[in-house]
N, C-alpha and C. Protein backbone atom coordinates (compact mmCIF):
# COMPACT_ATOMS: atom_id res chain seq x y z
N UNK A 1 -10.18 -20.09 13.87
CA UNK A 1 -10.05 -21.16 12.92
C UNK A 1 -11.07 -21.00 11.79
N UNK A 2 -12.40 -20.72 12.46
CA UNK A 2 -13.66 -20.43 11.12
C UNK A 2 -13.07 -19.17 10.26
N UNK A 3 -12.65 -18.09 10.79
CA UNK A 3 -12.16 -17.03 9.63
C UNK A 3 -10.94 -17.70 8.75
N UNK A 4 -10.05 -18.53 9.26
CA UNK A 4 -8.63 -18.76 8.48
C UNK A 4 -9.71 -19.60 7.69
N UNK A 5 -10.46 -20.47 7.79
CA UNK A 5 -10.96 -21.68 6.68
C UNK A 5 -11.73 -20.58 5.68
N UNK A 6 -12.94 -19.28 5.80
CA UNK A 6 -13.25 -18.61 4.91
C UNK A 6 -11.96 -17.86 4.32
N UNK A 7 -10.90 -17.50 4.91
CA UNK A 7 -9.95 -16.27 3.95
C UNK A 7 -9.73 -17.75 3.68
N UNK A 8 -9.16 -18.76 3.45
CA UNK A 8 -8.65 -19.55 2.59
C UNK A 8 -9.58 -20.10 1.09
N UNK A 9 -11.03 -20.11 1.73
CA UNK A 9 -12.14 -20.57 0.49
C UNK A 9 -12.03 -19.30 -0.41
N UNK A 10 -11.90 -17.96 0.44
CA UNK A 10 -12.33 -16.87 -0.60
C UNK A 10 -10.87 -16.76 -1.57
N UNK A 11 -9.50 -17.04 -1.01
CA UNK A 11 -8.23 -16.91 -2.23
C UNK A 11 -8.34 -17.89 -2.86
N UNK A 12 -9.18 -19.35 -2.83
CA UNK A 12 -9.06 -20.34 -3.78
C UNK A 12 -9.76 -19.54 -4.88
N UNK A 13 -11.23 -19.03 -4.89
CA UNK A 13 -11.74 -18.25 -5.34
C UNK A 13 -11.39 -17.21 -6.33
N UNK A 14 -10.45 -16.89 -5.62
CA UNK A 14 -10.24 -15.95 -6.57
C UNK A 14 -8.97 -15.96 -7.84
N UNK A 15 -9.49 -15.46 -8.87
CA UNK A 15 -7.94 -15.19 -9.56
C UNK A 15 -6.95 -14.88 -9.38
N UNK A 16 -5.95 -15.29 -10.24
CA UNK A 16 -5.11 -15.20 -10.59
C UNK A 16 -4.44 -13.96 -10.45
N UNK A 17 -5.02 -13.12 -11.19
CA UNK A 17 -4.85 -11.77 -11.36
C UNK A 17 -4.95 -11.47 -10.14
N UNK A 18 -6.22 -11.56 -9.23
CA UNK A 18 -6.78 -10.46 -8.10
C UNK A 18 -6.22 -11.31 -7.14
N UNK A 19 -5.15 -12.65 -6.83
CA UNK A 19 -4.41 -12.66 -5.82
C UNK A 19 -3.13 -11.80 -5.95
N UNK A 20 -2.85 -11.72 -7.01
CA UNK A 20 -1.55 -10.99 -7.44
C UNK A 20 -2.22 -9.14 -6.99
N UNK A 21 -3.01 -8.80 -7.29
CA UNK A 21 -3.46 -7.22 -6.72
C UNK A 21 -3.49 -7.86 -4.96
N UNK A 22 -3.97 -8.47 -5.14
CA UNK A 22 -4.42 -8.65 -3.15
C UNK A 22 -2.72 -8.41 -2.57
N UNK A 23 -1.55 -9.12 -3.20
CA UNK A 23 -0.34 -9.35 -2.75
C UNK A 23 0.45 -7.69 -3.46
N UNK A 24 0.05 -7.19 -4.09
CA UNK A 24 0.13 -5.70 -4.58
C UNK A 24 -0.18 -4.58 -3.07
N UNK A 25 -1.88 -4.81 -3.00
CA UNK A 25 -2.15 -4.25 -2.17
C UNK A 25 -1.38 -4.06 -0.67
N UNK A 26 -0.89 -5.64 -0.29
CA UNK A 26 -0.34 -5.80 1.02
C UNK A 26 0.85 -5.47 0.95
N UNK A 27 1.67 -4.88 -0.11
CA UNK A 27 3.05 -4.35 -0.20
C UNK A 27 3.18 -2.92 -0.20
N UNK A 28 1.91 -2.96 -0.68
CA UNK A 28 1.80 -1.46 -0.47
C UNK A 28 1.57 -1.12 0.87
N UNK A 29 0.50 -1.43 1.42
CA UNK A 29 0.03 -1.14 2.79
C UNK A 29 1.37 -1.30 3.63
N UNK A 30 1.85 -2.57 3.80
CA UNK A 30 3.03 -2.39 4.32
C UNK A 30 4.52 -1.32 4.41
N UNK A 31 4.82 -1.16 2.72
CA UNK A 31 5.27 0.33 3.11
C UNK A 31 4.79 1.43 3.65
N UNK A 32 3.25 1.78 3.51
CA UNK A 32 3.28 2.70 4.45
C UNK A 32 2.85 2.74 5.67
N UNK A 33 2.94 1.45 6.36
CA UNK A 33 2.83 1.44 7.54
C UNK A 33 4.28 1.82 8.11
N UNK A 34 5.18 0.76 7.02
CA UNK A 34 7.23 1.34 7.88
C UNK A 34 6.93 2.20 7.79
N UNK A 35 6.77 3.35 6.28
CA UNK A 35 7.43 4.92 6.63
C UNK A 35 6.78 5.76 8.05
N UNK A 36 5.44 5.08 8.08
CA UNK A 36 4.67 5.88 9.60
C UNK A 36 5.55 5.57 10.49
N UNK A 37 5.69 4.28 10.79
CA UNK A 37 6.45 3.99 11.92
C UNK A 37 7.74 4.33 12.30
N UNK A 38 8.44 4.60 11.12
CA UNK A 38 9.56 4.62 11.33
C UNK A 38 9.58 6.53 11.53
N UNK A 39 8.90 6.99 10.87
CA UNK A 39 8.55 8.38 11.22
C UNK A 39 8.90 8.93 12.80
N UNK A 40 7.66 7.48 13.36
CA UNK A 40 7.50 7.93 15.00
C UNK A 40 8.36 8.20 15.84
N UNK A 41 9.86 7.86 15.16
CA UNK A 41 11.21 7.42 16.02
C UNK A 41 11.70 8.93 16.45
N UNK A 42 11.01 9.56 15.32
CA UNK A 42 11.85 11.05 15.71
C UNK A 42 10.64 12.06 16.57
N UNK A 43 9.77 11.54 16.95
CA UNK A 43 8.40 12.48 17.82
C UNK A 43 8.96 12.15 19.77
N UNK A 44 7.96 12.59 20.18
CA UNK A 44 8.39 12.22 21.56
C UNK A 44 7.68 11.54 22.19
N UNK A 45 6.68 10.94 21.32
CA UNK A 45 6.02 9.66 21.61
C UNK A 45 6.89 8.40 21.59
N UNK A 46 8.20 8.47 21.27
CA UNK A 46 9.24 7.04 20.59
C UNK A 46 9.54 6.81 22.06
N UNK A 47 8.85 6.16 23.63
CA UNK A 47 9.61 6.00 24.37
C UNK A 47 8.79 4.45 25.08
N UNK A 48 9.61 3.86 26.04
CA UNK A 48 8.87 2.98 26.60
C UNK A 48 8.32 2.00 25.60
N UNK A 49 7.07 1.60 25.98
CA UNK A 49 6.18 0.57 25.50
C UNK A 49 6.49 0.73 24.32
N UNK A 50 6.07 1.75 23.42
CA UNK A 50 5.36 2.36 22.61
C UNK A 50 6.96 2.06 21.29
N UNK A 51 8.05 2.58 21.77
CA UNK A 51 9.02 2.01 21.45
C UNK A 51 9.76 0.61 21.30
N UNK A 52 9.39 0.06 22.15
CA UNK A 52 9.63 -1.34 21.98
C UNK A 52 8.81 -1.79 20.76
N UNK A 53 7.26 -1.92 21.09
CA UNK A 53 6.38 -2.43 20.36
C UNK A 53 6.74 -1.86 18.83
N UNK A 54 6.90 -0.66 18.33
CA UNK A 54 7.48 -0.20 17.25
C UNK A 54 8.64 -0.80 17.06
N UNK A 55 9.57 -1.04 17.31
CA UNK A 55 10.96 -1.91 17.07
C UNK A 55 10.26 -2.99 16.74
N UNK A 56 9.36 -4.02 17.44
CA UNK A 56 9.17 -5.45 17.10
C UNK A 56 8.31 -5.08 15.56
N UNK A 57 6.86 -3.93 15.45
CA UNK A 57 6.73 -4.03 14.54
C UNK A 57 7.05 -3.52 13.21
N UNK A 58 8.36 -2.57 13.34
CA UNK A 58 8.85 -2.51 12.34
C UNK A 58 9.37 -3.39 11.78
N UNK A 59 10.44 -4.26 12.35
CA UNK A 59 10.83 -5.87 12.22
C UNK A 59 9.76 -6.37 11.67
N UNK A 60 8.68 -6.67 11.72
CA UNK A 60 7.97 -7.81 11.24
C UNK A 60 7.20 -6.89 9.78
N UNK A 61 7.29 -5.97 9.97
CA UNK A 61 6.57 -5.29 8.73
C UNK A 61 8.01 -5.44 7.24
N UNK A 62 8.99 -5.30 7.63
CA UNK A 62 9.94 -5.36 6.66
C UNK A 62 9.99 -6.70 6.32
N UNK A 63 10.21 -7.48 7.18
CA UNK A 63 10.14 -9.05 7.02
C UNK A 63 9.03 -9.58 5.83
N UNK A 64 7.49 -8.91 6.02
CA UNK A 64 6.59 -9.06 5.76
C UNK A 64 6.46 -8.33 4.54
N UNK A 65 6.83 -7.64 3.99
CA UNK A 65 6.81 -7.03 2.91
C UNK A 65 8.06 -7.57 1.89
N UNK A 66 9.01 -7.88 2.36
CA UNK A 66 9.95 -8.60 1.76
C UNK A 66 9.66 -9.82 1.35
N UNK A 67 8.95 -10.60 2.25
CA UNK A 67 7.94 -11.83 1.56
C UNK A 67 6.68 -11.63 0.56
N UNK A 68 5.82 -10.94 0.63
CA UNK A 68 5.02 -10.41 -0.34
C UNK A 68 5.30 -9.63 -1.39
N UNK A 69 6.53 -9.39 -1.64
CA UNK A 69 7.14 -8.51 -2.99
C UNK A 69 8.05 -9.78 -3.58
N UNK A 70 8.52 -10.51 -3.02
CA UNK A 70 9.06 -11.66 -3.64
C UNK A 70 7.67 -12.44 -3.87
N UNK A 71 7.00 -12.59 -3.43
CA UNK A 71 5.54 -13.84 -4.00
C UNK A 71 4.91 -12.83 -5.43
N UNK A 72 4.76 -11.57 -5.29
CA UNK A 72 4.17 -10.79 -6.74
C UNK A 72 5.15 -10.72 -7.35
N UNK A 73 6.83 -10.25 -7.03
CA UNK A 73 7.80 -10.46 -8.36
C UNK A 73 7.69 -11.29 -8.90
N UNK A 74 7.49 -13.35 -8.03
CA UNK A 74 7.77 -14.36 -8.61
C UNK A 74 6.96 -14.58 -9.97
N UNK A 75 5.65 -13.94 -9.64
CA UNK A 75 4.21 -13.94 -10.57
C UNK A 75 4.43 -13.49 -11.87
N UNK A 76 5.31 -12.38 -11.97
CA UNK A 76 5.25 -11.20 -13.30
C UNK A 76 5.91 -10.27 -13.08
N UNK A 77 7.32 -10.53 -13.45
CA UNK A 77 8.34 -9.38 -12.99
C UNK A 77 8.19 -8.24 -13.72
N UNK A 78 8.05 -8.43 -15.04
CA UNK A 78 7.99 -6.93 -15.22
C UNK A 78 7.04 -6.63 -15.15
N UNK A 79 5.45 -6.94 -14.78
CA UNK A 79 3.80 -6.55 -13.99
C UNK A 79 4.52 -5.68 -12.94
N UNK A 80 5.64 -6.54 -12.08
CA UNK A 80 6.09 -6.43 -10.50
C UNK A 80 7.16 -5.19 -10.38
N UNK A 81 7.71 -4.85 -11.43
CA UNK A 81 8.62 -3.90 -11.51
C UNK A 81 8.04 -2.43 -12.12
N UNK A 82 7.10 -2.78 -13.09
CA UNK A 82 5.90 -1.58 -13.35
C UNK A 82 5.14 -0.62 -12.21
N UNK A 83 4.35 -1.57 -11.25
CA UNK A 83 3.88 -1.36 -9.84
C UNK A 83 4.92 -0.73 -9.08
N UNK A 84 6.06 -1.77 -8.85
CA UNK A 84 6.86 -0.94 -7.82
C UNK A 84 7.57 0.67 -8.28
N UNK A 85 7.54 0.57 -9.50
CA UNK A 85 8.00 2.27 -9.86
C UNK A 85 7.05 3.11 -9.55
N UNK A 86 5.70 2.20 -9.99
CA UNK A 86 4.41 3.55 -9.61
C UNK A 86 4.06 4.18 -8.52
N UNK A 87 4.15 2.57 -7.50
CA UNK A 87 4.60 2.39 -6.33
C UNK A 87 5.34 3.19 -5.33
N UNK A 88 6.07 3.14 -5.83
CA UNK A 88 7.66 4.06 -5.04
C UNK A 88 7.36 5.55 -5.56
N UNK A 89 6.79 5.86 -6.66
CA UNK A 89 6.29 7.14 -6.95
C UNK A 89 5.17 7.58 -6.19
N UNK A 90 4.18 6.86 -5.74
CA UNK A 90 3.22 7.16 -5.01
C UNK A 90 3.70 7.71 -3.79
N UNK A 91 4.31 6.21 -3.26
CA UNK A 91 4.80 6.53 -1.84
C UNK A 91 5.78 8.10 -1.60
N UNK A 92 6.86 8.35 -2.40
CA UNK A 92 7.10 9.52 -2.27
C UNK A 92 6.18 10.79 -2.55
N UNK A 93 5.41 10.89 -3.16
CA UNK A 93 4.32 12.11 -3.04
C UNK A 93 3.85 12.10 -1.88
N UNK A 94 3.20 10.94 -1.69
CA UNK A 94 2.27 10.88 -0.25
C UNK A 94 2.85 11.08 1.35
N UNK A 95 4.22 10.56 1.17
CA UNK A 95 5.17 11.09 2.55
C UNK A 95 5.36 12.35 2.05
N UNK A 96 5.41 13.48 1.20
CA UNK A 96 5.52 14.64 0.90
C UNK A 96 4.46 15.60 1.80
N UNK A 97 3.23 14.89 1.30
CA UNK A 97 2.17 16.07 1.91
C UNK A 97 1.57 15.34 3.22
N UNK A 98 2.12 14.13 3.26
CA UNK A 98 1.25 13.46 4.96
C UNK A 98 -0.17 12.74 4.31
N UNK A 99 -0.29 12.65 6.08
CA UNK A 99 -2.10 12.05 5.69
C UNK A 99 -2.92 12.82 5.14
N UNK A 100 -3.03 14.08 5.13
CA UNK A 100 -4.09 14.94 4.87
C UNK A 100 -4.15 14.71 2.64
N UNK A 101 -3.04 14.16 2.57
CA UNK A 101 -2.94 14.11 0.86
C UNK A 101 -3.34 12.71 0.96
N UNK A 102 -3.30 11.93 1.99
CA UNK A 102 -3.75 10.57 1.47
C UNK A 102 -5.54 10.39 1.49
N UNK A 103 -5.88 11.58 2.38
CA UNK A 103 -7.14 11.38 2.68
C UNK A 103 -7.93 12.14 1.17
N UNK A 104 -7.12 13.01 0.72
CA UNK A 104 -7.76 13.75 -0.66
C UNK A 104 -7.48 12.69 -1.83
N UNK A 105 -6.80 11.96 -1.64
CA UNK A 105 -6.42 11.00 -2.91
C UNK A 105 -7.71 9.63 -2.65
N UNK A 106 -8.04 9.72 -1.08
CA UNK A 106 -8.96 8.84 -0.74
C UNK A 106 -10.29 9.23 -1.73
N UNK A 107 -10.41 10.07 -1.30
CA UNK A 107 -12.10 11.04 -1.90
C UNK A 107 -11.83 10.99 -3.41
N UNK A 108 -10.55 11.08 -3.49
CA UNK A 108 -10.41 11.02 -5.61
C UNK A 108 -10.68 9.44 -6.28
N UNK A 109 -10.56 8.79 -4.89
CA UNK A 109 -10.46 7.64 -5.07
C UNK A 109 -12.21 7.04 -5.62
N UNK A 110 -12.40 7.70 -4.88
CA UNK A 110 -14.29 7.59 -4.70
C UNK A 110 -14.71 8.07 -5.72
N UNK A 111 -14.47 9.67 -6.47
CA UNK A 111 -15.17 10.20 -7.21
C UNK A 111 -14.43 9.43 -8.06
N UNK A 112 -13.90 8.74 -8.70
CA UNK A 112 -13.32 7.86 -9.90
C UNK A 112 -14.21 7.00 -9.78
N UNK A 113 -14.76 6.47 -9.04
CA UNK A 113 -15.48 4.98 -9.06
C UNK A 113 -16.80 5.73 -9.18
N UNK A 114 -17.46 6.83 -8.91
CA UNK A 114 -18.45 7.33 -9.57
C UNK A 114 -18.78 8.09 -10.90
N UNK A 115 -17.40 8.37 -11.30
CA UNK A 115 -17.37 8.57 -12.58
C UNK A 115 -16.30 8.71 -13.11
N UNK A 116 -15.95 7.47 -13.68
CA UNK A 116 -13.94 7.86 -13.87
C UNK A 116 -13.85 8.39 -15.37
N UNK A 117 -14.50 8.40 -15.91
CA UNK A 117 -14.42 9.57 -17.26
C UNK A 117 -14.71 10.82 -17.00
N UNK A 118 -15.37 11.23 -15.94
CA UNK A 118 -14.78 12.74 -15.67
C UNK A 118 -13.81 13.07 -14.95
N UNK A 119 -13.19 11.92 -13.80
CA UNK A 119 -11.79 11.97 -13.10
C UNK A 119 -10.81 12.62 -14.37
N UNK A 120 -10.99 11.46 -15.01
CA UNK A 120 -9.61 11.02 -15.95
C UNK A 120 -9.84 12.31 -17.26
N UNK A 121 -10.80 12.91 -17.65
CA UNK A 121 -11.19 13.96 -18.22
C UNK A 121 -9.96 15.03 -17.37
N UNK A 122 -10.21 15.21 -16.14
CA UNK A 122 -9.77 16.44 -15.09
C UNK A 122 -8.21 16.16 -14.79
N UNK A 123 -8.11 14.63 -14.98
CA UNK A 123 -6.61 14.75 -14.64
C UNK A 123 -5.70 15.03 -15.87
N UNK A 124 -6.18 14.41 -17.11
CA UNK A 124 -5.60 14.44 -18.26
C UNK A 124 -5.42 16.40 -18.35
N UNK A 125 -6.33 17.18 -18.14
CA UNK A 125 -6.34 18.39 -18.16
C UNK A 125 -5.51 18.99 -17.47
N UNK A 126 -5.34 18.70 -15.84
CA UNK A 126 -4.21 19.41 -15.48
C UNK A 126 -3.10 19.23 -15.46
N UNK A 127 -2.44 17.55 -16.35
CA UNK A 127 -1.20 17.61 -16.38
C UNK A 127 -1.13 17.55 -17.74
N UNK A 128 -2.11 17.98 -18.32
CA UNK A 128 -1.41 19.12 -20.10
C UNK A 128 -1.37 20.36 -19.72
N UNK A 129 -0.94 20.81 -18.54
CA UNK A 129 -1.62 22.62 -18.31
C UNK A 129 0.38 23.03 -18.44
């Protein structure tokens, strides 16, 4: 009950804007939790428990993402339709190369926040090459 009363003080808190990224963020996360999961169906881990529990939470992850993409469309559709192209562009690269590309996009993620004028220097460079 004490955490639901702080996450509720901290979204009064916050903007406008940065509930709309927070509800960005959780649509995102949510797709790629389905594509993992739904991944698992074809390994030989998909049996028993492990299967069930994946059925219930794939169900609730679609559910759940279908509610949080309707609350950020409602906000700024074309904000909401911008994202989801970039979105849906992301997500297909990143099911391309797996985790090991999400973990290098992680670290790019980092060196941007330590210096994103030489990121953005390096990226602008290799896609004029």
């Amino acid at each position: 009950m004490e955490q639901q009363l702080r996450l509720a003080i901290k979204l009064n808190i916050m903007t406008k804007e940065k509930q709309t990224e927070t509800l960005t963020g959780a649509v995102i996360i949510n797709q790629l939790a389905l594509h993992y999961n739904e991944q698992l169906k074809y390994t030989n881990f998909y049996k028993k428990e492990l299967k069930n529990s994946l059925n219930r939470t794939v169900r609730e992850l679609i559910k759940a993402e279908q509610n949080e993409f309707d609350k950020v469309f409602d906000e700024d559709s074309e904000y909401t339709e911008k994202i989801s192209e970039n979105v849906t562009n992301i997500m297909l690269e990143l099911s391309k190369g797996g985790f090991a590309d999400m973990v290098l996009m992680g670290n790019m993620m980092v060196a941007y926040k330590k210096d994103p004028k030489a990121i953005d220097g390096i990226v602008k460079k290799v896609l004029n090459k």
